[in-house]
C-alpha atoms as a PDB file:
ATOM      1  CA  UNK A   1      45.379 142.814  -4.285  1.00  0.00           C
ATOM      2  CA  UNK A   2      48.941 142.610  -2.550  1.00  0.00           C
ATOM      3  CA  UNK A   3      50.604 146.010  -2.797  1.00  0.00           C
ATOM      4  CA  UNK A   4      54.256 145.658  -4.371  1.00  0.00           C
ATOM      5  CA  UNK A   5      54.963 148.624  -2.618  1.00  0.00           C
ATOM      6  CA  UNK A   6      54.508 151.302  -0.134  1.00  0.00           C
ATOM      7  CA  UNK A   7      54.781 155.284  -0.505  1.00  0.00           C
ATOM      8  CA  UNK A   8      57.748 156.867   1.497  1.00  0.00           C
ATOM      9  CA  UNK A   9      57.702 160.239   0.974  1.00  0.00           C
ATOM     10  CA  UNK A  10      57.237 162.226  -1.934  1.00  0.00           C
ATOM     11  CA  UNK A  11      60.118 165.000  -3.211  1.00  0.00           C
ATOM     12  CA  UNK A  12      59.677 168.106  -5.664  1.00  0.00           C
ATOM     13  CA  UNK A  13      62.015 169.679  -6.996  1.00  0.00           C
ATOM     14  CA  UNK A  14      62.576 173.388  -6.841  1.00  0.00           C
ATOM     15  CA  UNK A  15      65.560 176.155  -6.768  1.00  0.00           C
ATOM     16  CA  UNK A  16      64.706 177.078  -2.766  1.00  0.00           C
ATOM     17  CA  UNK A  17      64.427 173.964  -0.950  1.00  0.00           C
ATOM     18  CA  UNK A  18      64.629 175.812   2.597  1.00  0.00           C
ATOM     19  CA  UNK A  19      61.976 178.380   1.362  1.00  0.00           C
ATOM     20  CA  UNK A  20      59.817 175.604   0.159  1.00  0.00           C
ATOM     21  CA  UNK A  21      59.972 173.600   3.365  1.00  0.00           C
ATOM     22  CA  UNK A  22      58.841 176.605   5.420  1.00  0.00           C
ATOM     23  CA  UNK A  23      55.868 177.430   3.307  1.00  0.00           C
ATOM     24  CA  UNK A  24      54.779 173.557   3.608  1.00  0.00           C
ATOM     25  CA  UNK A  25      55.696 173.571   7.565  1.00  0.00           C
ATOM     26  CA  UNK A  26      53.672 176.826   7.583  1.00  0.00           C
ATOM     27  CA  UNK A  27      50.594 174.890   5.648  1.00  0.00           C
ATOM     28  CA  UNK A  28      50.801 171.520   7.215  1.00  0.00           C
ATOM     29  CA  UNK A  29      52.500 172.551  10.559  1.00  0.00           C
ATOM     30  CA  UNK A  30      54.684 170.002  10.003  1.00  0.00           C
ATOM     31  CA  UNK A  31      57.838 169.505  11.291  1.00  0.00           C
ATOM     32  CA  UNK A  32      61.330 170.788   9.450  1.00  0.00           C
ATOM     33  CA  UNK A  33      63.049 167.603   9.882  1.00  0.00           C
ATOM     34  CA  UNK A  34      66.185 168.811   7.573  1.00  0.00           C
ATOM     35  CA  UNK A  35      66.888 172.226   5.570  1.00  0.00           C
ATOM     36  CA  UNK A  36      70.184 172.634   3.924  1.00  0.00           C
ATOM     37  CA  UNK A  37      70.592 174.745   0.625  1.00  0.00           C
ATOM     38  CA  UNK A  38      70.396 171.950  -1.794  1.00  0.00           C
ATOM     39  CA  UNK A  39      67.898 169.599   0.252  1.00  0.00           C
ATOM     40  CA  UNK A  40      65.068 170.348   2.932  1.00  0.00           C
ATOM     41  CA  UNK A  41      61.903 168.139   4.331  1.00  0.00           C
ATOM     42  CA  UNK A  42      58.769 168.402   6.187  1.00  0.00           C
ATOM     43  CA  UNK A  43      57.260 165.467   8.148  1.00  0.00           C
ATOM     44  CA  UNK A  44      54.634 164.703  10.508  1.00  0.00           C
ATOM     45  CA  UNK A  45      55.951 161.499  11.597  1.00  0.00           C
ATOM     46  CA  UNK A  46      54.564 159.055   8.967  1.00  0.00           C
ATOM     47  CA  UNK A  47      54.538 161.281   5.880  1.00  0.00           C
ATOM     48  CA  UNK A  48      57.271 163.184   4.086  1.00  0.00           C
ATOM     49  CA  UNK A  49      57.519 166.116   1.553  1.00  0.00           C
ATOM     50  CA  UNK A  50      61.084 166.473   0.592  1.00  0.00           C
ATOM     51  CA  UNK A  51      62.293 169.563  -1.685  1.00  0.00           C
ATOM     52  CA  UNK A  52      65.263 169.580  -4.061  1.00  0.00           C
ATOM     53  CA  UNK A  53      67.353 172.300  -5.497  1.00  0.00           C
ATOM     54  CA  UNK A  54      67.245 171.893  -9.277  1.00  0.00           C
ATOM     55  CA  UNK A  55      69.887 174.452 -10.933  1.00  0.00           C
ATOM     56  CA  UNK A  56      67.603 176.538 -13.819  1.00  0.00           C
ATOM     57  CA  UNK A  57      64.488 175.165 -11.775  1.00  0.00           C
ATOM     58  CA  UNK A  58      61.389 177.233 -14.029  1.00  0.00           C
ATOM     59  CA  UNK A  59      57.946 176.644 -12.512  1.00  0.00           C
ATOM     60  CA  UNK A  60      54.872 175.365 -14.173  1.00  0.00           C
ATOM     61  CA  UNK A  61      53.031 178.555 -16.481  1.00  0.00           C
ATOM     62  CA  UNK A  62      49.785 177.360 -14.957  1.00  0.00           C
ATOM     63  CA  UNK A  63      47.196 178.029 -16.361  1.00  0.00           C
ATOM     64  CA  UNK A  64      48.879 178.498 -19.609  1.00  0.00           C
ATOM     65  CA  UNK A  65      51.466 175.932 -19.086  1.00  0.00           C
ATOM     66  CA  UNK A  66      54.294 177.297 -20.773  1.00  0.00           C
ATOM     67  CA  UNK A  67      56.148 174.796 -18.493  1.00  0.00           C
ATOM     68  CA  UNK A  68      54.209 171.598 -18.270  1.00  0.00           C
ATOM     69  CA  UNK A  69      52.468 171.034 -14.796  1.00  0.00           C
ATOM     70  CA  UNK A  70      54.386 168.026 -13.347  1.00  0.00           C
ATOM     71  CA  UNK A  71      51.946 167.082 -10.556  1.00  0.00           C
ATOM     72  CA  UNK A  72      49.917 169.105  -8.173  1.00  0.00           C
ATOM     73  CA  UNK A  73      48.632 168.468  -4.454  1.00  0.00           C
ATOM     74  CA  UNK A  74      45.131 168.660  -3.487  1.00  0.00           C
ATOM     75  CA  UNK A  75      44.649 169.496   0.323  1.00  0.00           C
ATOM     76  CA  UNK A  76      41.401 169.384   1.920  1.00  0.00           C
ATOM     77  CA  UNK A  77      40.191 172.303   4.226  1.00  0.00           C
ATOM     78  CA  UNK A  78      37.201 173.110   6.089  1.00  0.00           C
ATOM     79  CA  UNK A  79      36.701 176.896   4.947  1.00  0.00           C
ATOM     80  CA  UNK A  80      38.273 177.893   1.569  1.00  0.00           C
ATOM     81  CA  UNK A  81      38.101 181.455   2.275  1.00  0.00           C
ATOM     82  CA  UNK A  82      40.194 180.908   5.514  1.00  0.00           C
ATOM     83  CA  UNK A  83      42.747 178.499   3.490  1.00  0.00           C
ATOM     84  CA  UNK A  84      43.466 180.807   1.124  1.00  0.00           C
ATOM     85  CA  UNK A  85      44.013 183.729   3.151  1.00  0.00           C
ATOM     86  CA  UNK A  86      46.039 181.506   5.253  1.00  0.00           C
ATOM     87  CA  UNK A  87      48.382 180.427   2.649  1.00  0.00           C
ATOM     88  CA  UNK A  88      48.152 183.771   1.040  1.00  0.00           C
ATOM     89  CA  UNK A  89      50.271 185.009   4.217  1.00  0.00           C
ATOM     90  CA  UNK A  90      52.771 182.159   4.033  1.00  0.00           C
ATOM     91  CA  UNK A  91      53.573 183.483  -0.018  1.00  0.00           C
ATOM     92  CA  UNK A  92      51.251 181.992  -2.069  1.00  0.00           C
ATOM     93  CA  UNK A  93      49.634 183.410  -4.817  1.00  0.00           C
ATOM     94  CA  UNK A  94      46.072 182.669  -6.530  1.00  0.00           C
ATOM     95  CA  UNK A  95      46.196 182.724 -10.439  1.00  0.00           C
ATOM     96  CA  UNK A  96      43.463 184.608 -11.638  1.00  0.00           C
ATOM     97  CA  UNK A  97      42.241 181.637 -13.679  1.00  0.00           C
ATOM     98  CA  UNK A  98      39.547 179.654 -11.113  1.00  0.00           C
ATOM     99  CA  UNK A  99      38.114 176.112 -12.859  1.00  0.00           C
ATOM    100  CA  UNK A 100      35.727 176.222 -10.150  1.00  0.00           C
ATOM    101  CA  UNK A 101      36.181 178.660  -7.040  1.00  0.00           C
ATOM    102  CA  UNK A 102      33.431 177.499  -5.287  1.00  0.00           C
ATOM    103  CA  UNK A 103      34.495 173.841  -4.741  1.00  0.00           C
ATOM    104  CA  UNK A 104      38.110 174.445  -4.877  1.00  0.00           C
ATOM    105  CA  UNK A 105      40.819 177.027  -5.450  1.00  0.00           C
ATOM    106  CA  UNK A 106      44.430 176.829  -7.760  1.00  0.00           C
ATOM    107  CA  UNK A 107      46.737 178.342  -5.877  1.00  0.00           C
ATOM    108  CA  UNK A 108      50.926 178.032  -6.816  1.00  0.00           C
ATOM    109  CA  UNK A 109      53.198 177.946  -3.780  1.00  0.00           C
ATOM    110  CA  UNK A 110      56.460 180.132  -3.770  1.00  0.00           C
ATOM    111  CA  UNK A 111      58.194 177.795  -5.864  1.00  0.00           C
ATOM    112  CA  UNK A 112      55.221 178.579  -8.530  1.00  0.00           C
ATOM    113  CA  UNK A 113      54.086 174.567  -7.612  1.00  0.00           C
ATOM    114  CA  UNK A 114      50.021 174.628  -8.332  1.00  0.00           C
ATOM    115  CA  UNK A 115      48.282 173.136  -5.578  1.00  0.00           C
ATOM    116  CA  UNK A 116      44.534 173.084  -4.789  1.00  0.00           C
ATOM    117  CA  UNK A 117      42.173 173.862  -2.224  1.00  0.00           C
ATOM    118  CA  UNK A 118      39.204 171.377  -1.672  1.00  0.00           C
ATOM    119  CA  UNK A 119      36.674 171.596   0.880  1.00  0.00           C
ATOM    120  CA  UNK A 120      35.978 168.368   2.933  1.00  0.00           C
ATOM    121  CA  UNK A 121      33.310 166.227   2.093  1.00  0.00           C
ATOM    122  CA  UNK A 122      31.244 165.965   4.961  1.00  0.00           C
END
């Protein structure tokens, strides 16, 4: 199949875009390419995560979705244990709900974004 197009970079919106883009630089350790109060990015060179200030931004209610979930990221790690308490110190939180702690973890970053945890397939 012939792709019609190619993925440049993908953008959430939020109401801290420079708070956003150092929690994902602190996760990915990717670079802070721009941070301004209404727009910021992270990149490693090939791949961008761009964060936009939304006036009345509300994050998702997850797990009871009082505000629909518009997307979430799954990451892959080699230790959840180590992930989480990594990401823990950069200001996320873990909802108490857990579909399956074992295999994965729901955490929401400090713009209340869920993202998961997934270990690596070996």
């Amino acid at each position: 199949m012939t792709a019609i197009a190619s993925l440049a970079m993908v953008n959430l919106d939020c109401a801290d875009p420079r708070a956003l883009a150092e929690f994902y630089h602190g996760v990915f350790g990717w670079e802070i390419t721009h941070s301004e109060d209404e727009y910021a990015m992270v990149s490693d060179g090939r791949t961008a995560i761009g964060f936009g200030r939304v006036e009345g931004f509300a994050p998702t209610g997850w797990p009871e979705e009082s505000t629909p979930k518009r997307y979430h990221l799954d990451l892959y790690v080699d230790d959840l244990d180590k992930a989480e308490a990594a990401c823990r110190e950069l200001g996320a939180t873990r909802p108490d709900a857990q579909p399956d702690g074992d295999r994965w973890r729901v955490l929401l970053d400090v713009a209340g974004h869920p993202f998961c945890l997934c270990v690596r397939a070996s």
